[in-house]
Protein backbone atom coordinates (compact mmCIF):
# COMPACT_ATOMS: atom_id res chain seq x y z
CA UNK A 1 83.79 7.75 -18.54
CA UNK A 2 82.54 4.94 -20.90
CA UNK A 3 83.06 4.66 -24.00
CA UNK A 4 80.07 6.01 -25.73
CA UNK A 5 80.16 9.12 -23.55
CA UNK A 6 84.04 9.76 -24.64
CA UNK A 7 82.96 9.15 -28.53
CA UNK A 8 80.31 11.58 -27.93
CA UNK A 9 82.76 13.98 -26.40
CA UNK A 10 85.84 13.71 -29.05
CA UNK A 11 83.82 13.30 -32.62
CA UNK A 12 80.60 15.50 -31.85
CA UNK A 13 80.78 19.10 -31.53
CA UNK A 14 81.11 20.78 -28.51
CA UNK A 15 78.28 22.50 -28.46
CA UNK A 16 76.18 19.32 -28.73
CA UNK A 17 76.10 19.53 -24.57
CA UNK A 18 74.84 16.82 -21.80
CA UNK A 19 73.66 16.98 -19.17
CA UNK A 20 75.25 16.23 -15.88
CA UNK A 21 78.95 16.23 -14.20
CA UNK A 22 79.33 12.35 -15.93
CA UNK A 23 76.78 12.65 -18.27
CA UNK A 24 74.59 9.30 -19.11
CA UNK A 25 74.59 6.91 -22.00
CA UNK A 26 70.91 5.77 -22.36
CA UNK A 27 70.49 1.97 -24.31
CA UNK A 28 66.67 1.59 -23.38
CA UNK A 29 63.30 2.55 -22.46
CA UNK A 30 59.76 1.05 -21.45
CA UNK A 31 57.10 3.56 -20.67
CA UNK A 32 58.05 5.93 -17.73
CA UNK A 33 61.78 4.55 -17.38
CA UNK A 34 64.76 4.47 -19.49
CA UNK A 35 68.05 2.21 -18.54
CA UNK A 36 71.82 3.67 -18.67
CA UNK A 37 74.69 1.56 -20.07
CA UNK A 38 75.25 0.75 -16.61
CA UNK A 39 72.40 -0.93 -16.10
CA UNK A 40 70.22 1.93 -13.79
CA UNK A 41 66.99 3.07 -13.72
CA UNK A 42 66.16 5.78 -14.56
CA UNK A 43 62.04 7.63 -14.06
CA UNK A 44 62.00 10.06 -16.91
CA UNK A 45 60.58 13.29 -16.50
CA UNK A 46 61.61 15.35 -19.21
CA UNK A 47 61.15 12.84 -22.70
CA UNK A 48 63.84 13.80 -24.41
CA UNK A 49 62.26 17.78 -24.17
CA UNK A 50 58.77 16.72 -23.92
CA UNK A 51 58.74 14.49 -27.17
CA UNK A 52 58.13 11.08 -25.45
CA UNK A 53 54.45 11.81 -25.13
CA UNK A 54 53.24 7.96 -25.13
CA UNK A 55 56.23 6.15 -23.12
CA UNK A 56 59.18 4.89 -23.98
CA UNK A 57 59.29 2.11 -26.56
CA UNK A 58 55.22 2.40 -26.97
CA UNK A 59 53.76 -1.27 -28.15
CA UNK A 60 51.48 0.15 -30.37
CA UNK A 61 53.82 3.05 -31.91
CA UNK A 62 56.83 0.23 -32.37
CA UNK A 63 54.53 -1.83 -34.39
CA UNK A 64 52.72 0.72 -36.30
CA UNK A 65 56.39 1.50 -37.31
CA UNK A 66 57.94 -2.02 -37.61
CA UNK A 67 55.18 -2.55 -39.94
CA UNK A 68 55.42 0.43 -42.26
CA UNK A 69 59.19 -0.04 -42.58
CA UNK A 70 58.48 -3.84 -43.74
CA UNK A 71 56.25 -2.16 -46.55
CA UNK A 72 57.96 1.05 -47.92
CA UNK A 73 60.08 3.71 -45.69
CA UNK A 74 60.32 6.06 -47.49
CA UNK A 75 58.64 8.17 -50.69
CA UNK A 76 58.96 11.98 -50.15
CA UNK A 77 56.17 14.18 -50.81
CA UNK A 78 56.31 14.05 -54.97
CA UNK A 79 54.29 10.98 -53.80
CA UNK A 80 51.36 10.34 -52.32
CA UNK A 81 51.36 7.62 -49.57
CA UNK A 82 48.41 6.78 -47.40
CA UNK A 83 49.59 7.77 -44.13
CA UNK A 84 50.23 11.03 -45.09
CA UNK A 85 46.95 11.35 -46.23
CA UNK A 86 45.02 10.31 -43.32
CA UNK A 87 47.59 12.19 -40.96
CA UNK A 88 46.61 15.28 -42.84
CA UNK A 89 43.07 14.44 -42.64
CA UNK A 90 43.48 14.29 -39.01
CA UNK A 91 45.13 17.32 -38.01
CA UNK A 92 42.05 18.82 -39.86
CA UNK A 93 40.30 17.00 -37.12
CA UNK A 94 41.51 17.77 -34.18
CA UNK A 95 43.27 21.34 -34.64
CA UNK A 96 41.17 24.41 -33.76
CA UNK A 97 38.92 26.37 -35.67
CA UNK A 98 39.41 26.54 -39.48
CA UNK A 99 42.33 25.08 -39.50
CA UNK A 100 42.68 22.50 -42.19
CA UNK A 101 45.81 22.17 -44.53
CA UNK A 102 48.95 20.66 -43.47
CA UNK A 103 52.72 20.80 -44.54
CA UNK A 104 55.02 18.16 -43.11
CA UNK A 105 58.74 18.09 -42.33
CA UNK A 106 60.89 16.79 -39.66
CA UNK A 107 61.42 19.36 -36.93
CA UNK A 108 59.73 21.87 -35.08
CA UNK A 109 62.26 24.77 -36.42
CA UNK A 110 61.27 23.91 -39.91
CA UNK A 111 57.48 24.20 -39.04
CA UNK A 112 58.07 26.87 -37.48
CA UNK A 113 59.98 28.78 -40.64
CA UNK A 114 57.37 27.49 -43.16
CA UNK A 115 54.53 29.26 -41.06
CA UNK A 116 56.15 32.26 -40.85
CA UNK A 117 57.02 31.65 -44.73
CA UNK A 118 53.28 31.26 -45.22
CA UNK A 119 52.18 34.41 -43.24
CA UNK A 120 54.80 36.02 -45.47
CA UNK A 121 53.58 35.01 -48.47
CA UNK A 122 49.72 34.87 -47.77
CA UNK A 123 50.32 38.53 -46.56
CA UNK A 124 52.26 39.98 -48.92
CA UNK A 125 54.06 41.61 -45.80
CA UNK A 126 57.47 40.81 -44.23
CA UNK A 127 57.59 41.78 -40.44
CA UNK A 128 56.69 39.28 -37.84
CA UNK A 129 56.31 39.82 -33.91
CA UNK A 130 57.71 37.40 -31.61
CA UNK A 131 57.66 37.21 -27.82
CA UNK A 132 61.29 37.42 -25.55
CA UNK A 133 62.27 34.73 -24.07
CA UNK A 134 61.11 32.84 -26.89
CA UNK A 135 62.77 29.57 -28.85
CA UNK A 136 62.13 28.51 -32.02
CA UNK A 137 64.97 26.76 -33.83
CA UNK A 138 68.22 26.94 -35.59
CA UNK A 139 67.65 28.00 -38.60
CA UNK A 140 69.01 31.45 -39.59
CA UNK A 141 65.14 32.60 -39.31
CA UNK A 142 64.66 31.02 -36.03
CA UNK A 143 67.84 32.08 -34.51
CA UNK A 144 66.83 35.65 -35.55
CA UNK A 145 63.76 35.10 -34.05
CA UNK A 146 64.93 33.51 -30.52
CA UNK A 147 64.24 35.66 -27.25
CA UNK A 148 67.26 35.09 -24.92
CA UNK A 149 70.86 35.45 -25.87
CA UNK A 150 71.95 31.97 -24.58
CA UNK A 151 70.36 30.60 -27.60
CA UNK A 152 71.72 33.15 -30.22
CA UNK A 153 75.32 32.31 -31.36
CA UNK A 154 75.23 34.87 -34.09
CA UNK A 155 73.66 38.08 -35.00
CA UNK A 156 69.94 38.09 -36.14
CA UNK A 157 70.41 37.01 -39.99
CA UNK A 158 66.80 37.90 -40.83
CA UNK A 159 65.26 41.34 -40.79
CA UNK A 160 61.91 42.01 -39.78
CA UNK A 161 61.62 40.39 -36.77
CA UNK A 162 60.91 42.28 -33.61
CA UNK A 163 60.24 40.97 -29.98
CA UNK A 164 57.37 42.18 -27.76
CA UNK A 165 57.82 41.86 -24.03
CA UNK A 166 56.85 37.86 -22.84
CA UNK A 167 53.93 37.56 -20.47
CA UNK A 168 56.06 36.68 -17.70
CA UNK A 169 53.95 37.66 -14.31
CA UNK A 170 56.57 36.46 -12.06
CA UNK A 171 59.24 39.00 -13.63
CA UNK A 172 56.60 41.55 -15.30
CA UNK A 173 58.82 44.05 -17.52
CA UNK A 174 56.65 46.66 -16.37
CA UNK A 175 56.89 45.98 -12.69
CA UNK A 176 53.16 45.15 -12.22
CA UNK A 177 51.06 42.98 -10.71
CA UNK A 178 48.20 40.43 -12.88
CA UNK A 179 44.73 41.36 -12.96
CA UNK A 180 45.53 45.13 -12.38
CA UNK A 181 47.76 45.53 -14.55
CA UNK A 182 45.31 45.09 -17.57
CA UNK A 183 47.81 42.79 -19.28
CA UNK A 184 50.15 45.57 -20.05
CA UNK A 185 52.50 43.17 -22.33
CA UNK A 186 49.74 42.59 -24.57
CA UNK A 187 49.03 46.18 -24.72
CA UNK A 188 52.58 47.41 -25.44
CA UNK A 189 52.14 45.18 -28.93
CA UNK A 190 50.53 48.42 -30.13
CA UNK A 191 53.39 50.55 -29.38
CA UNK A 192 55.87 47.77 -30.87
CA UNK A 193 54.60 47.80 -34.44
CA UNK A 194 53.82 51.31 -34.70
CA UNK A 195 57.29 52.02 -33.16
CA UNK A 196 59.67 49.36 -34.95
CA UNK A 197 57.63 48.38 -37.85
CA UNK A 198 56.03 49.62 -40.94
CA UNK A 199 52.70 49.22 -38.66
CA UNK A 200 51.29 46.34 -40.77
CA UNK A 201 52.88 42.88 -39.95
CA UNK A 202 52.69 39.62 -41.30
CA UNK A 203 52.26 37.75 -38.17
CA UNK A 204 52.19 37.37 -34.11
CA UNK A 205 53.90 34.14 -33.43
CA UNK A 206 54.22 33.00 -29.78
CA UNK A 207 54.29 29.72 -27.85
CA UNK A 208 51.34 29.09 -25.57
CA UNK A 209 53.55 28.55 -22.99
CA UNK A 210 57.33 29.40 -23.73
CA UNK A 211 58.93 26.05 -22.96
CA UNK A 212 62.84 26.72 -23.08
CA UNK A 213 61.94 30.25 -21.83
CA UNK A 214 61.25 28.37 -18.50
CA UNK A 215 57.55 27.32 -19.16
CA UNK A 216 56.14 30.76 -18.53
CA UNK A 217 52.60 31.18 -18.82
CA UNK A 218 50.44 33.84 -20.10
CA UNK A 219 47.70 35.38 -17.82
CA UNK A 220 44.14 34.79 -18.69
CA UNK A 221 43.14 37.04 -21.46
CA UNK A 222 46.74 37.77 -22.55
CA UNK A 223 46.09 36.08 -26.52
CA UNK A 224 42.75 37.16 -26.89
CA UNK A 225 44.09 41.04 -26.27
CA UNK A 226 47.68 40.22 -28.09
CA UNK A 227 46.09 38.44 -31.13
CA UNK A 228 43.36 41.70 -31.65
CA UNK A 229 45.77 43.34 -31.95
CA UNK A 230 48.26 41.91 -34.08
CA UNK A 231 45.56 41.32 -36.45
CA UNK A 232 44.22 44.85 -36.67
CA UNK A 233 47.31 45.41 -37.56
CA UNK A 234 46.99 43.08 -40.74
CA UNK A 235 48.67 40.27 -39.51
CA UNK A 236 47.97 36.37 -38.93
CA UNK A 237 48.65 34.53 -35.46
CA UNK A 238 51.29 31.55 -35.30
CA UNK A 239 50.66 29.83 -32.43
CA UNK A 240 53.86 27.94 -31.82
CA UNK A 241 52.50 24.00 -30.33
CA UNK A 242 56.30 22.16 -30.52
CA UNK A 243 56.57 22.18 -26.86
CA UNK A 244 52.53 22.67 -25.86
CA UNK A 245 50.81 20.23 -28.52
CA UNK A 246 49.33 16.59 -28.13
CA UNK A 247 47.61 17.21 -24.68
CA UNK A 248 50.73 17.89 -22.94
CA UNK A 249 48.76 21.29 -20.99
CA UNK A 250 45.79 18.83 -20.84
CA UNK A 251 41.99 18.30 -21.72
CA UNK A 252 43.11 19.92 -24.98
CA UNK A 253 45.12 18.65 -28.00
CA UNK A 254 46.34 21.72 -28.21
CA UNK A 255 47.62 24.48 -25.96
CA UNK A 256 46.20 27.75 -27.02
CA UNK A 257 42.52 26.05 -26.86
CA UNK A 258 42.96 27.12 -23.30
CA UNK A 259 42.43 30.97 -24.84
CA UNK A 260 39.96 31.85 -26.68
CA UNK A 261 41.68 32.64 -30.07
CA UNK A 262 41.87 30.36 -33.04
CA UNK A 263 45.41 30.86 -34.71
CA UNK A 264 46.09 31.07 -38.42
CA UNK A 265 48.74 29.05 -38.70
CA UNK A 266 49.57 26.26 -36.27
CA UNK A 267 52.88 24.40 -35.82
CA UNK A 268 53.71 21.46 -33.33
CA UNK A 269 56.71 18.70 -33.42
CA UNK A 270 58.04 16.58 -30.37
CA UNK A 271 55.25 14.61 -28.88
CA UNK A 272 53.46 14.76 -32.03
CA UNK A 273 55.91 11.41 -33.18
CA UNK A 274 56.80 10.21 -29.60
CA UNK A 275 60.13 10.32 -30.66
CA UNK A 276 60.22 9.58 -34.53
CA UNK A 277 60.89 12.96 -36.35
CA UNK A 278 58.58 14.81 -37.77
CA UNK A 279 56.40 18.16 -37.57
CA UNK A 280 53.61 19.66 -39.04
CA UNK A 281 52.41 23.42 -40.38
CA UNK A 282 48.61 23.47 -40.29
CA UNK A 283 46.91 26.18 -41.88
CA UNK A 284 43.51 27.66 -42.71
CA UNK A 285 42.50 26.64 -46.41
CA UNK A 286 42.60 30.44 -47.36
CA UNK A 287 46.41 30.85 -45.88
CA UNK A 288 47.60 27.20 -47.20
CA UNK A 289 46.02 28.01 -50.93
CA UNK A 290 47.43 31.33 -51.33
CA UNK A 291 51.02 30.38 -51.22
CA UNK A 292 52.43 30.20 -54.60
CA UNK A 293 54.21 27.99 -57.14
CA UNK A 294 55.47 24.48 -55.97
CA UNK A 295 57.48 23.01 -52.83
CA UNK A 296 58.63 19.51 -51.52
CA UNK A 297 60.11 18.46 -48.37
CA UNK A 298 62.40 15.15 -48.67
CA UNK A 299 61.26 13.57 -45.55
CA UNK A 300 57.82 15.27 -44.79
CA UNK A 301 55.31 12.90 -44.73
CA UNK A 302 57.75 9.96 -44.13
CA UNK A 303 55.18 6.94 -44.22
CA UNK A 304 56.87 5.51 -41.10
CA UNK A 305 56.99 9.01 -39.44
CA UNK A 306 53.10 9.51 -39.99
CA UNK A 307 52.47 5.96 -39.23
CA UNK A 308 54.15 6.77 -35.83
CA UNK A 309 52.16 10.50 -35.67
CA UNK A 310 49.13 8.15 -36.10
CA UNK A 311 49.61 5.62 -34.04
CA UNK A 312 50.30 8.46 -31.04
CA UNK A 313 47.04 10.18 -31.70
CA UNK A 314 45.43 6.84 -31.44
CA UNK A 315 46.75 5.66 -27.71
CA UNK A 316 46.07 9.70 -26.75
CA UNK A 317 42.42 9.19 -27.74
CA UNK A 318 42.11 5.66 -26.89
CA UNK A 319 43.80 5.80 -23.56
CA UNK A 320 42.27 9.10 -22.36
CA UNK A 321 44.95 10.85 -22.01
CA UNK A 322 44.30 14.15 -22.53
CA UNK A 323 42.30 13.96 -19.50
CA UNK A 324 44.86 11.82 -17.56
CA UNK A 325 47.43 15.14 -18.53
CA UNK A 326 45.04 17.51 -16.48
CA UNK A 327 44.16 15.06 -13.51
CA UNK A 328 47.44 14.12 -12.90
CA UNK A 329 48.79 17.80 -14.24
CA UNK A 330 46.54 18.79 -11.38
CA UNK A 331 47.58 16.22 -8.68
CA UNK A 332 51.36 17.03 -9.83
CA UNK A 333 50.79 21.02 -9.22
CA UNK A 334 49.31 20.68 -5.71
CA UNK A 335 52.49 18.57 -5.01
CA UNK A 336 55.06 21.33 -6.39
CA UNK A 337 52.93 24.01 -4.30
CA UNK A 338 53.57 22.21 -0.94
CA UNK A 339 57.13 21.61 -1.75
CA UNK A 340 56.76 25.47 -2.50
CA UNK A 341 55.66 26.62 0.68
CA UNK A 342 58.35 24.10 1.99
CA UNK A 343 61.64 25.01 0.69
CA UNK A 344 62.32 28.85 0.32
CA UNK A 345 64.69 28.49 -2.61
CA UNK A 346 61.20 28.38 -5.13
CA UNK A 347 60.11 31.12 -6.39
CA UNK A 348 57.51 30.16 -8.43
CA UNK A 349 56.14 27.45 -10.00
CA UNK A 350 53.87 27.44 -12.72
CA UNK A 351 52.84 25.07 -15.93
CA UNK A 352 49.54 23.29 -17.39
CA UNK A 353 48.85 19.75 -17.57
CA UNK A 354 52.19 17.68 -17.57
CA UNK A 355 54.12 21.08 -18.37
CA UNK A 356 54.94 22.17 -14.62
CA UNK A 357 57.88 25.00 -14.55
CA UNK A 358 59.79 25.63 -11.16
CA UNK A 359 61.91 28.91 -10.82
CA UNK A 360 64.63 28.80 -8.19
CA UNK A 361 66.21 31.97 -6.84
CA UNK A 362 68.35 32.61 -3.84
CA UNK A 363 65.55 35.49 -2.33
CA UNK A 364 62.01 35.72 -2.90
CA UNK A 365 61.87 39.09 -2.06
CA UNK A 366 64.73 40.01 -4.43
CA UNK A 367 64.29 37.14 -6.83
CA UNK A 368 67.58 36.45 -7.97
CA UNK A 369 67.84 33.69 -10.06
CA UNK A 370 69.85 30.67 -8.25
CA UNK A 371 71.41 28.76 -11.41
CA UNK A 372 73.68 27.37 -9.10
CA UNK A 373 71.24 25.63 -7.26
CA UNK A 374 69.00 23.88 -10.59
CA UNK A 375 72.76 22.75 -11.02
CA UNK A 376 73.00 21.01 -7.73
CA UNK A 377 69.16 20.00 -8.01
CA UNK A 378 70.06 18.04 -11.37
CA UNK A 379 72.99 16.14 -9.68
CA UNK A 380 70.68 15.21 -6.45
CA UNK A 381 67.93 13.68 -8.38
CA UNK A 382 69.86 12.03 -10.45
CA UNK A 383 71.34 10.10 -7.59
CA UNK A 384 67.57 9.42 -7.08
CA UNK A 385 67.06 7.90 -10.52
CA UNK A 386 64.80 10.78 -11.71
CA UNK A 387 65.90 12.98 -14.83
CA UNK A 388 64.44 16.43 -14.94
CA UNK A 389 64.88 19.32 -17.50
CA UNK A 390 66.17 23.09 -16.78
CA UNK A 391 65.49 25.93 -19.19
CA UNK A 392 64.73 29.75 -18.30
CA UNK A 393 66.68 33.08 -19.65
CA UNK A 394 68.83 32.68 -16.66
CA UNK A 395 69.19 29.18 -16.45
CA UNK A 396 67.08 29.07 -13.25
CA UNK A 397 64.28 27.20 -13.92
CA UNK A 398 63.49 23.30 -13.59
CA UNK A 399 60.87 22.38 -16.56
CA UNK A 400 58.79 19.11 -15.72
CA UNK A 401 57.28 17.35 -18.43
CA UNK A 402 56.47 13.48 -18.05
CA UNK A 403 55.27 11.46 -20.69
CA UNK A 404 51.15 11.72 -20.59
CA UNK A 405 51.05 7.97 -19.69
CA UNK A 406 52.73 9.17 -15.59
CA UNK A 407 50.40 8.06 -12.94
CA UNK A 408 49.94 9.75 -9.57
CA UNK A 409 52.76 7.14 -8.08
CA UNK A 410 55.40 8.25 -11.11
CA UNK A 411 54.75 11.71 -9.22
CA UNK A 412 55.01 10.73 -5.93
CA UNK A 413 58.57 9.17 -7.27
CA UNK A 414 59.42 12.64 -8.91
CA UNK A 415 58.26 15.01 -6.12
CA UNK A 416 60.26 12.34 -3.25
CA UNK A 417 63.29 12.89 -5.37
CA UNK A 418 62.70 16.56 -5.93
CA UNK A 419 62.04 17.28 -2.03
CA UNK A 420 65.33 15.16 -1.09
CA UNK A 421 67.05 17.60 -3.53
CA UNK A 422 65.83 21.10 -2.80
CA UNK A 423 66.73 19.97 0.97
CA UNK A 424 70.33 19.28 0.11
CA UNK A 425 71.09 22.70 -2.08
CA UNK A 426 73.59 24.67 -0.38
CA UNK A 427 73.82 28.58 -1.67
């Protein structure tokens, strides 16, 4: 064990977990790779839970930042600074639809509780609808409003949150089958609020595609039938970018641009910074305006934080790569479905762009989620020099998200390491 590991493992919480049997001490990173204290190699495929959108150590992010902190580092929001200006003026840009007013902080659970704060208060109603299998945050809000239970230390803290069944077509609740099933999930939103609410919400809040859920996707149509009806119910629609936004799905900036809906309220964190911290609640001018008296965040719109943000939306648009998420996305897909049809052990895989989920189970006929064997996956590909990430209610599912920059050869890398792996599971 070195010693970084054992300080990590005596003066840190517990529940501040690793991964891996001897976990790994990380000292650098350059693009695609990162280097342990031991000197290996590593090909990243995770980022750090798909915040590393740009590649380790990015030469124009580092200098935007180096050259900020040489000026001023910090101001907090009772003062204006220029890069949180033209940040905001930005996300105005390149969000969807009306969306134009933005509130900074410095993680995606508080964006996440000042939307649903906003909804709230632009409302005047309290109840808010949020999908199972869900994540968003630690906060006592967010905790309440988490969808599995391996997340959820405590009791729900704050009323008024109810969870509608997750589009999850591999494991429908209802024990159907996608198109027939007329998107059922989205349907049973009706029967939710009248049911378990007053029958007028505040908001629908849902990920595009629920990331520590296990990357599930929704089926064609599923927001354009959930939001309808959320909305005739009086309430706005949250869509929740931490995981999606900053053309991880690709072509997009933005996930739920892949639906045709235009959210309310839109929140996104992680690759929006490329590893500096910092988050963003963008509204519509009539949501944004409406909430009342005065609020500051200490480190929202951090100068170097939005220099960073700004710098990252620069090398996205500059370098393409938005498109380079869905060509290689695509390339990357094909690969997982011939491992698929390879090794019996997958179950599914599914994903958008440089978001590619892979559920393991020990029967596809029964589906019974193989934890056990993401377990021995992790430890295999390691070996390989590859890190990977694992999410899913059950702890079944292998979540794949490279940095944008990955080329078809930083797949081929993964999907060698990945195929050695899934050979070597024993059940």
């Amino acid at each position: 064990m070195s010693d970084t590991v054992r300080k990590h493992k005596e003066f840190l919480f517990p529940v501040v977990a690793t991964y891996y049997k001897e976990p790994l001490a990380l000292v650098r990173g350059e693009g695609m790779y990162v280097w342990d204290e031991l000197g290996d190699k590593y090909l990243d495929c995770f980022g750090g839970v798909l915040t590393i959108s740009v590649g380790h150590a990015n030469p124009a992010v580092v200098k935007a930042e180096a050259e900020q902190l040489g000026r001023l580092s910090h101001t907090s929001t009772l003062y204006a600074n220029h890069n949180h200006a033209d940040l905001a003026e930005k996300m105005a840009e390149i969000t969807p639809g009306n969306l134009k007013k933005s509130f900074f902080t410095s993680t995606g659970t508080e964006a996440d509780d000042m939307a649903v704060l906003a909804a709230k208060m632009h409302t005047k109603r309290h109840e808010i609808i949020v999908l199972r299998h869900s994540y968003s945050g630690r906060s006592a809000s967010a905790l309440s409003s988490v969808g599995h239970s391996s997340w959820r230390p405590i009791a729900a803290q704050v009323p008024g949150i109810v969870h509608a069944h997750a589009p999850y077509c591999y494991r429908c609740p209802f024990g159907l089958t996608f198109p027939s099933c007329n998107i059922k999930c989205a349907d049973d939103i009706k029967n939710l609020i009248d049911t378990t609410t007053t029958g007028e919400i505040a908001a629908f809040m849902a990920e595009p595609i629920l990331g520590v859920g296990g990357f599930i996707v929704p089926p064609p149509g599923y927001f354009e039938k959930a939001v309808g009806i959320a909305r005739n119910h009086g309430g706005l629609f949250i869509a929740d970018e931490v995981q999606t936004g900053f053309g991880r799905t690709g072509e997009k900036w933005f996930g739920i641009e892949h639906w045709d809906v235009e959210p309310d309220i839109l929140t996104t964190a992680k690759g929006m910074g490329n590893g500096a911290p910092i988050a963003v609640t963008t509204a519509t001018s009539e949501v944004a305006d409406s909430f009342p008296g005065v609020t500051f965040s200490t480190f929202g719109g951090n100068p170097v934080s939005t220099a960073a943000a700004l710098a990252v939306i620069k090398e996205i648009e500059d370098r393409d790569l938005r498109t380079n998420a869905k060509v290689v996305g695509d390339y990357f897909r094909a690969k997982l479905d011939e491992l698929k049809d390879k090794h019996p052990i997958i179950g599914d895989v599914r994903g958008m762009g440089l978001m590619q989920g892979v559920e393991l189970v020990k029967d596809r006929e029964t589906k019974e989620p193989a934890p056990q064997a993401v377990a021995q996956v992790f430890e295999e590909t390691k070996k390989h020099r590859v890190l990977i990430g694992k999410g899913g209610l059950y702890g079944n599912v292998l979540r794949l998200g490279p940095p944008l920059i990955a080329d078809k050869s930083h797949i081929d890398e993964l999907i060698g390491a990945l195929d050695k792996a899934f050979s070597a599971v024993v059940l």
